[in-house]
C-alpha atoms as a PDB file:
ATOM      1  CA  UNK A   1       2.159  23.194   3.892  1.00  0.00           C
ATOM      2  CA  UNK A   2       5.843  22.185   4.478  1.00  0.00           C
ATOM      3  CA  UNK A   3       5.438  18.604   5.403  1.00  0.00           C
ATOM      4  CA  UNK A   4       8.197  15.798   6.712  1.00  0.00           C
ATOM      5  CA  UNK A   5       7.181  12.420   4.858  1.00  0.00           C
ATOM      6  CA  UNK A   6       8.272   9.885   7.445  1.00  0.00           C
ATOM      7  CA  UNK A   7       8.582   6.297   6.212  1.00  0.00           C
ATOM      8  CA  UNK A   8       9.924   3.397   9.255  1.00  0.00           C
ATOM      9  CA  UNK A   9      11.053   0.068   8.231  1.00  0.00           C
ATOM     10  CA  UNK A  10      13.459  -2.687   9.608  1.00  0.00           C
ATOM     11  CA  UNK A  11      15.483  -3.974   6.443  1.00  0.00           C
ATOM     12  CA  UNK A  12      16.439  -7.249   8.396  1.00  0.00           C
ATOM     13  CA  UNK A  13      12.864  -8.581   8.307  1.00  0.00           C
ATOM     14  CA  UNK A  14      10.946  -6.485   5.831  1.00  0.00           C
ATOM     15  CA  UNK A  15      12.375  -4.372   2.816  1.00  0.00           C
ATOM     16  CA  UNK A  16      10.629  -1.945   1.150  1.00  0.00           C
ATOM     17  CA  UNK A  17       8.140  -3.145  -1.229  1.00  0.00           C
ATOM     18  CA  UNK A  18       8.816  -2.942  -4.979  1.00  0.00           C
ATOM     19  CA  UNK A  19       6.493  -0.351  -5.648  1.00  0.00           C
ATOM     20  CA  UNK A  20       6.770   1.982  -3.120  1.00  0.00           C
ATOM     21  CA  UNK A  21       7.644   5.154  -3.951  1.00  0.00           C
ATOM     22  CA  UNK A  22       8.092   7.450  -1.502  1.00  0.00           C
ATOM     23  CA  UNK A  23       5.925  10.775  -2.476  1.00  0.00           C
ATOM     24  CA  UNK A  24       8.273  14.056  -2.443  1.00  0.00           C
ATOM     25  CA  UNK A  25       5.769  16.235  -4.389  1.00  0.00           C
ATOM     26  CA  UNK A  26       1.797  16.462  -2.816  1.00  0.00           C
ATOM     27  CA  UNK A  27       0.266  19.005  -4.880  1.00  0.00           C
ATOM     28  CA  UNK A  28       2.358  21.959  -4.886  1.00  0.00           C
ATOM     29  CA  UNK A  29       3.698  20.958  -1.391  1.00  0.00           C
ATOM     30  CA  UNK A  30       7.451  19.655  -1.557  1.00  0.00           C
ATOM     31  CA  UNK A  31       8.265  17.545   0.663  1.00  0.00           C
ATOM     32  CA  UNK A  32      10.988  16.552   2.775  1.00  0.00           C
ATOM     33  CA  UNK A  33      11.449  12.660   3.182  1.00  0.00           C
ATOM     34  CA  UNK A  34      13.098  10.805   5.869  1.00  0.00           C
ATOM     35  CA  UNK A  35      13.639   7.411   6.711  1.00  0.00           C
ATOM     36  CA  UNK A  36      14.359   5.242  10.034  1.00  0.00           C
ATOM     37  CA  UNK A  37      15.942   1.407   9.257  1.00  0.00           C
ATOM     38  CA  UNK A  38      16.184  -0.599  12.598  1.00  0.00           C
ATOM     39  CA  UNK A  39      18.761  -2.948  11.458  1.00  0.00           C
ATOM     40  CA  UNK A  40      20.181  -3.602  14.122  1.00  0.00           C
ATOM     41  CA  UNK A  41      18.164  -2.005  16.956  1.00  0.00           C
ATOM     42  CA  UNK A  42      17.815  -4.683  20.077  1.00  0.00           C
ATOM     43  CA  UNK A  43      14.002  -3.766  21.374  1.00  0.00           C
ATOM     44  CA  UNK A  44      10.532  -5.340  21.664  1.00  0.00           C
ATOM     45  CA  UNK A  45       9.117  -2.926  18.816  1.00  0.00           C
ATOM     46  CA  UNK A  46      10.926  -1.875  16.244  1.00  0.00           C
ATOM     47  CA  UNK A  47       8.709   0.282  14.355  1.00  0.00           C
ATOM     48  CA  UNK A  48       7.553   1.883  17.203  1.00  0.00           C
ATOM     49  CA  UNK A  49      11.024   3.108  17.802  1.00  0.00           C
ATOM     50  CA  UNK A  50      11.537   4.092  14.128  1.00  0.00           C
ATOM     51  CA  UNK A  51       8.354   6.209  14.581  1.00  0.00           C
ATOM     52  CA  UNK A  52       9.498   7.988  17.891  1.00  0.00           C
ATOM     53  CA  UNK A  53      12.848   8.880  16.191  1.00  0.00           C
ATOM     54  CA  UNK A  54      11.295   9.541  13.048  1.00  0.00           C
ATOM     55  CA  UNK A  55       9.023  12.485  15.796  1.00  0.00           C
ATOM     56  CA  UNK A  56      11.850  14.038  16.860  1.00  0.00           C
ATOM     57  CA  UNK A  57      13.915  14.740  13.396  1.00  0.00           C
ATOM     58  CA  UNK A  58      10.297  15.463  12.483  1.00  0.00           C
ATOM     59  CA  UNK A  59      10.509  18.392  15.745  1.00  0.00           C
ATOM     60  CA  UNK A  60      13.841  19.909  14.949  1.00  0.00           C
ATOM     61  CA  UNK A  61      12.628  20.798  11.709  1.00  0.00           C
ATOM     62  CA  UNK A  62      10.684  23.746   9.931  1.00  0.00           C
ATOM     63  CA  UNK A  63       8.172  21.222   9.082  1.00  0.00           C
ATOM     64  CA  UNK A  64       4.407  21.986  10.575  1.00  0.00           C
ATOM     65  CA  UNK A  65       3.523  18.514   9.568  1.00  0.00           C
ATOM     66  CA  UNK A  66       4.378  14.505   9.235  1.00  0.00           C
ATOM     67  CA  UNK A  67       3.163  12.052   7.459  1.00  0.00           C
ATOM     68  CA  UNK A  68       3.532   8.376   8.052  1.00  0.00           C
ATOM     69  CA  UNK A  69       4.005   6.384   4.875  1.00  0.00           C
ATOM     70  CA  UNK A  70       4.546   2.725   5.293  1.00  0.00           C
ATOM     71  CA  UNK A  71       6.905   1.198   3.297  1.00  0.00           C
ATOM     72  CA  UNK A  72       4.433  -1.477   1.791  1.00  0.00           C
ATOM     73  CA  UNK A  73       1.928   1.517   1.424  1.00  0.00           C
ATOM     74  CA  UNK A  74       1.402   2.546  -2.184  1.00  0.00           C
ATOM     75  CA  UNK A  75      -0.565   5.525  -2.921  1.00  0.00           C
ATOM     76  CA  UNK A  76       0.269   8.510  -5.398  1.00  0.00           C
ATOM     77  CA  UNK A  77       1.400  11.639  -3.760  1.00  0.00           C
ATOM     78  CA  UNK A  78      -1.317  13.863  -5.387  1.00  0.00           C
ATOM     79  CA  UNK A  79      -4.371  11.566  -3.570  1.00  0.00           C
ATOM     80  CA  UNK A  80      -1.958  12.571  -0.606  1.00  0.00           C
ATOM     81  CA  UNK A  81      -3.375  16.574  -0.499  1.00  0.00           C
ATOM     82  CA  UNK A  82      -6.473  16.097   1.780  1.00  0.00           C
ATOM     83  CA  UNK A  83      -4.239  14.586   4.356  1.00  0.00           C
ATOM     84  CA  UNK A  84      -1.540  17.484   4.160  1.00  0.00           C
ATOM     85  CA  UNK A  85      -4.097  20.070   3.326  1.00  0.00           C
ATOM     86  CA  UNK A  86      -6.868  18.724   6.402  1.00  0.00           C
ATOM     87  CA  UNK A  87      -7.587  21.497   8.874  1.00  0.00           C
ATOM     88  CA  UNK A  88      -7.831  18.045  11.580  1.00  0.00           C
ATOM     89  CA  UNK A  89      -4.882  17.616  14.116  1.00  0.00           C
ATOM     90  CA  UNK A  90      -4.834  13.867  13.090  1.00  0.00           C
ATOM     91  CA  UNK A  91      -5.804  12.646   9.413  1.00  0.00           C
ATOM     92  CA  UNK A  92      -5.933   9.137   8.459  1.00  0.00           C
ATOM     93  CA  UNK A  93      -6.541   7.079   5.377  1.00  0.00           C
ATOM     94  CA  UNK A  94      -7.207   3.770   5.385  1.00  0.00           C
ATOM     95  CA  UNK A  95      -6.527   0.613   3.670  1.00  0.00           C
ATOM     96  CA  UNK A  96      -7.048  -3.184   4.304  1.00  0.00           C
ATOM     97  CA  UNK A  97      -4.766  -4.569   6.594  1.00  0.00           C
ATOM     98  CA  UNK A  98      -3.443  -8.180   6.024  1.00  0.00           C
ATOM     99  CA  UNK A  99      -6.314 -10.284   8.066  1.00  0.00           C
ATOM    100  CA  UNK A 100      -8.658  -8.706   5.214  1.00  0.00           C
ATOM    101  CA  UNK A 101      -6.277 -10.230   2.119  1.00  0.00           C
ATOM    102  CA  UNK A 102      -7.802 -13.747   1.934  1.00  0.00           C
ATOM    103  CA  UNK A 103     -11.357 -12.343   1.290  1.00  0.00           C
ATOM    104  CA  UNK A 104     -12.969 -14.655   3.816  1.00  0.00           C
ATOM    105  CA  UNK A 105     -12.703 -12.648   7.118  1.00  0.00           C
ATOM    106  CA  UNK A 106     -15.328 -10.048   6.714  1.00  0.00           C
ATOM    107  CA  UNK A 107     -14.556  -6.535   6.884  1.00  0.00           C
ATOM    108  CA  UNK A 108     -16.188  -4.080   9.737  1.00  0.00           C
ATOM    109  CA  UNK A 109     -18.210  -1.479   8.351  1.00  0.00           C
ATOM    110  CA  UNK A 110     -16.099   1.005   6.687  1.00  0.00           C
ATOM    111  CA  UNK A 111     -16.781   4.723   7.214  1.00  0.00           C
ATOM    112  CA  UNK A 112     -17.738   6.481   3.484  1.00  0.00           C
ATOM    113  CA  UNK A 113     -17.127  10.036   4.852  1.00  0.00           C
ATOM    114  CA  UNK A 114     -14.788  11.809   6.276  1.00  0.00           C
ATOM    115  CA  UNK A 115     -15.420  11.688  10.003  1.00  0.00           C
ATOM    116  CA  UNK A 116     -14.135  11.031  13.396  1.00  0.00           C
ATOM    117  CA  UNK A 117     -12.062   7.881  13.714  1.00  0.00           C
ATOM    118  CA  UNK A 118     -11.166   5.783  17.173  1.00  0.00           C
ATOM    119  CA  UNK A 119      -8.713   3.301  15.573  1.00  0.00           C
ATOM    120  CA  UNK A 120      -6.560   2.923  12.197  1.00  0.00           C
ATOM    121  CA  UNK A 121      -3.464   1.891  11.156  1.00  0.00           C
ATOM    122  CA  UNK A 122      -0.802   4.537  10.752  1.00  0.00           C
ATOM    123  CA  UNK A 123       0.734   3.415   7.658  1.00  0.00           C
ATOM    124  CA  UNK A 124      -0.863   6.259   5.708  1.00  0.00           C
ATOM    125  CA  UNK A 125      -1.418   9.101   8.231  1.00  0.00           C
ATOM    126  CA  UNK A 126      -0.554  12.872   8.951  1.00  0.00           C
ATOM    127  CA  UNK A 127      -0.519  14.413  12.549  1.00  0.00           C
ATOM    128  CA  UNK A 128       0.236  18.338  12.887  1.00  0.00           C
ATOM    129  CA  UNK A 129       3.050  19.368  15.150  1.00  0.00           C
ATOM    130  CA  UNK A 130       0.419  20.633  17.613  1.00  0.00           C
ATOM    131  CA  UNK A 131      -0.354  17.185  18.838  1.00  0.00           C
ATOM    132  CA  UNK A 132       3.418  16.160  19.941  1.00  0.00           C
ATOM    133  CA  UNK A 133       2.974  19.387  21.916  1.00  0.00           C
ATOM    134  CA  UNK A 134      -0.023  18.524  23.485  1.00  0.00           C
ATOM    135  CA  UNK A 135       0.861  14.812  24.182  1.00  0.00           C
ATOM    136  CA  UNK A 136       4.389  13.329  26.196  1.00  0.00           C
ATOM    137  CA  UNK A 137       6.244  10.670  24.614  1.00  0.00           C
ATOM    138  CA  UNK A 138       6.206   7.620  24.391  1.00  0.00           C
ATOM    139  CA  UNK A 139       3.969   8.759  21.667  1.00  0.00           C
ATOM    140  CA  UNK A 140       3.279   5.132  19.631  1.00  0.00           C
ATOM    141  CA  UNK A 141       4.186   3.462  23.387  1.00  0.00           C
ATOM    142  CA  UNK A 142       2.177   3.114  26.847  1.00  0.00           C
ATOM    143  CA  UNK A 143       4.378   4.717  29.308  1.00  0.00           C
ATOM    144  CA  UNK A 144       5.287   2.123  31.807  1.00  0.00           C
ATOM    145  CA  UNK A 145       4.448  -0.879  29.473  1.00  0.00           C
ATOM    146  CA  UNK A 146       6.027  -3.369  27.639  1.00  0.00           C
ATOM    147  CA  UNK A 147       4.689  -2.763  23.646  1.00  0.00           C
ATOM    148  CA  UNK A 148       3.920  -5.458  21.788  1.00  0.00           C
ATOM    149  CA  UNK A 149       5.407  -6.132  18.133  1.00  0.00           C
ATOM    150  CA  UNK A 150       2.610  -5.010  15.874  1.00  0.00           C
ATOM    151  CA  UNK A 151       0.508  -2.571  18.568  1.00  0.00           C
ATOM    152  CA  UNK A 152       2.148   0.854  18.286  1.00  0.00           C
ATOM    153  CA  UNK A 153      -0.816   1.869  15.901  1.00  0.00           C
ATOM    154  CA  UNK A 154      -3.398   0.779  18.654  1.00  0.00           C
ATOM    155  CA  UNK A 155      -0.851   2.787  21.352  1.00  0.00           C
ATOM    156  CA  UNK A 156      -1.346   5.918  19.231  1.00  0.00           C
ATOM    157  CA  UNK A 157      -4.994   6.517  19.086  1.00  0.00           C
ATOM    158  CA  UNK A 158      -5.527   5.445  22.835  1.00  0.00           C
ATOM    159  CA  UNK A 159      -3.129   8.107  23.751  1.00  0.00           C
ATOM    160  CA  UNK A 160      -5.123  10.476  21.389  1.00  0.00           C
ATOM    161  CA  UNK A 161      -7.923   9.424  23.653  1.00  0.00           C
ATOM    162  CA  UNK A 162      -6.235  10.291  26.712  1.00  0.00           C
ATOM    163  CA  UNK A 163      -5.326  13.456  26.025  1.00  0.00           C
ATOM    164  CA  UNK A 164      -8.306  14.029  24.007  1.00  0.00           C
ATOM    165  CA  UNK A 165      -6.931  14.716  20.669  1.00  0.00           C
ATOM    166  CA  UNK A 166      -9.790  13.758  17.565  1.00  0.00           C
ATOM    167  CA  UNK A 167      -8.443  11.914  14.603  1.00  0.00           C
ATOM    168  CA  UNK A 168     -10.307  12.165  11.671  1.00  0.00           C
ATOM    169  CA  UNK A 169     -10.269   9.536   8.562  1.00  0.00           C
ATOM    170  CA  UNK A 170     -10.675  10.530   5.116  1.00  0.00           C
ATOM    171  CA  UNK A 171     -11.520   7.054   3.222  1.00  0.00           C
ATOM    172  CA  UNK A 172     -11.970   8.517  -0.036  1.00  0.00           C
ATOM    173  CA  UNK A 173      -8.267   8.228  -0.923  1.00  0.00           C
ATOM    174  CA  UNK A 174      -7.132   5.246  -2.973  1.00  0.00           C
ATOM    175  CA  UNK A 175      -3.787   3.765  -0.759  1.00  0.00           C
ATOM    176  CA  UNK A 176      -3.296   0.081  -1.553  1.00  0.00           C
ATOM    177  CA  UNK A 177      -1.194  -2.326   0.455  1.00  0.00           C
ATOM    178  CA  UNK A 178       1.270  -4.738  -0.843  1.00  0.00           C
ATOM    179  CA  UNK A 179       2.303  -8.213  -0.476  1.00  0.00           C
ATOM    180  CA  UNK A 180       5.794  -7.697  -0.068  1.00  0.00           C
ATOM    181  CA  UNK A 181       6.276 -11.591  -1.461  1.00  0.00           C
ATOM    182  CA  UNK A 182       3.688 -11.424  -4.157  1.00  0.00           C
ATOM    183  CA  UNK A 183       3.712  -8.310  -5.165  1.00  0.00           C
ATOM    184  CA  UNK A 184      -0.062  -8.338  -4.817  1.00  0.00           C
ATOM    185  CA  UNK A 185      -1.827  -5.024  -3.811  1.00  0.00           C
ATOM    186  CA  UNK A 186      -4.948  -4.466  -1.711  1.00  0.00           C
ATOM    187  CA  UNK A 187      -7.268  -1.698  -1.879  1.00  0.00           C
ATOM    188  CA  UNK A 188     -10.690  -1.174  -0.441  1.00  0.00           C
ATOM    189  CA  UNK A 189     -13.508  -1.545  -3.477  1.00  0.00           C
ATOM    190  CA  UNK A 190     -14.964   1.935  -4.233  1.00  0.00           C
ATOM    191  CA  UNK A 191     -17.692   0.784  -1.571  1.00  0.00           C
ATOM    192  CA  UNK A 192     -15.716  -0.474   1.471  1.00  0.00           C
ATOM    193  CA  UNK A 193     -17.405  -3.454   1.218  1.00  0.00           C
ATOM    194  CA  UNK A 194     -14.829  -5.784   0.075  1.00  0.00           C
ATOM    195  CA  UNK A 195     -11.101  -6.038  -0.854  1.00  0.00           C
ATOM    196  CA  UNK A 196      -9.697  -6.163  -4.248  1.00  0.00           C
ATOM    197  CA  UNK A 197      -6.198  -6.777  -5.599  1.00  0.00           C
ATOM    198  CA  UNK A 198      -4.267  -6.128  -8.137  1.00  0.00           C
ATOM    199  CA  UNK A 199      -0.050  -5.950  -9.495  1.00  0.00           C
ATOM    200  CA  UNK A 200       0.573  -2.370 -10.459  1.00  0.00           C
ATOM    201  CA  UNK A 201       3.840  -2.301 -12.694  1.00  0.00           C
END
């Protein structure tokens, strides 16, 4: 499965974290990686830019899939094959996004299978070419709308909604999210319930 590895980032406010790697080998799959910085892009969301540019390199290629990597996500690129291999339009794997880190806010109920999924982050997700055919851009935006920093995840699934495409999340793969100050790494404990951390050097 020839897949584009996508990975948006604004080097201004947010480098890359120190150990994210960037997976060019899933399986046997090879990969092609590319990369948007915003540095110096003047709009309201700048990762929601990177990912509609990072769409279109992703369509002008042989490529019949991408997948968003964040570049504070850290996961191995073998625990990456369900996503590439997944027979789902939209596959997802989650991890515990930064409200979770102080282990006081509770967490919703995780799912433990893989199943349908109305809402997740796209930091560590993998969308077949189909569905850019089947939706009209703004893909991560609301057509018409002024995006908020932080909300082009949220934009995404709604417009799956719309144009009723399923996503699907796959929550047994390990993808940790780091700190990019401490160095600290989150994962979800083996039963959702909770969040660990941990420095992996």
């Amino acid at each position: 499965m020839k897949t584009l590895v996508a990975i948006p980032y604004d080097s201004v406010s947010a480098n890359a974290s120190i150990d994210f790697k960037p997976p060019n080998v899933i399986g046997k799959n090879v990969s092609q990686i590319a990369s948007y910085n915003t540095n110096g892009i003047e709009c309201t969301n700048k990762i929601e830019h990177a990912r509609e540019k990072l769409v279109e390199t992703f369509l002008r290629s042989d490529c019949e899939k991408i997948l968003f990597i964040d570049s504070d996500t850290i996961v191995r690129g073998i625990h990456l094959l369900p996503l590439v291999e997944s027979e789902h339009l939209v596959a997802v794997a989650i991890y515990p996004y930064r409200i979770y880190w102080d282990g006081k806010t509770p967490l919703p109920t995780q799912p433990t299978n893989i199943s349908p999924i109305l809402q997740a982050g796209l930091g560590c997700c993998c969308i077949h070419r189909k569905v850019f055919t089947i939706m009209e851009p703004p893909y991560f935006g609301r057509r018409g709308r002024v995006t908020d920093r932080g909300s082009e995840d949220w934009n995404f699934f709604r417009n799956l909604i719309r144009y009723k495409i399923d996503a699907y999340v796959y929550p047994d793969i390990r993808v940790g999210h780091q700190d990019r100050e401490t160095g600290e790494i989150y994962y979800f404990s083996e039963d959702k319930k909770r969040t660990i951390k941990c420095q992996e050097r």
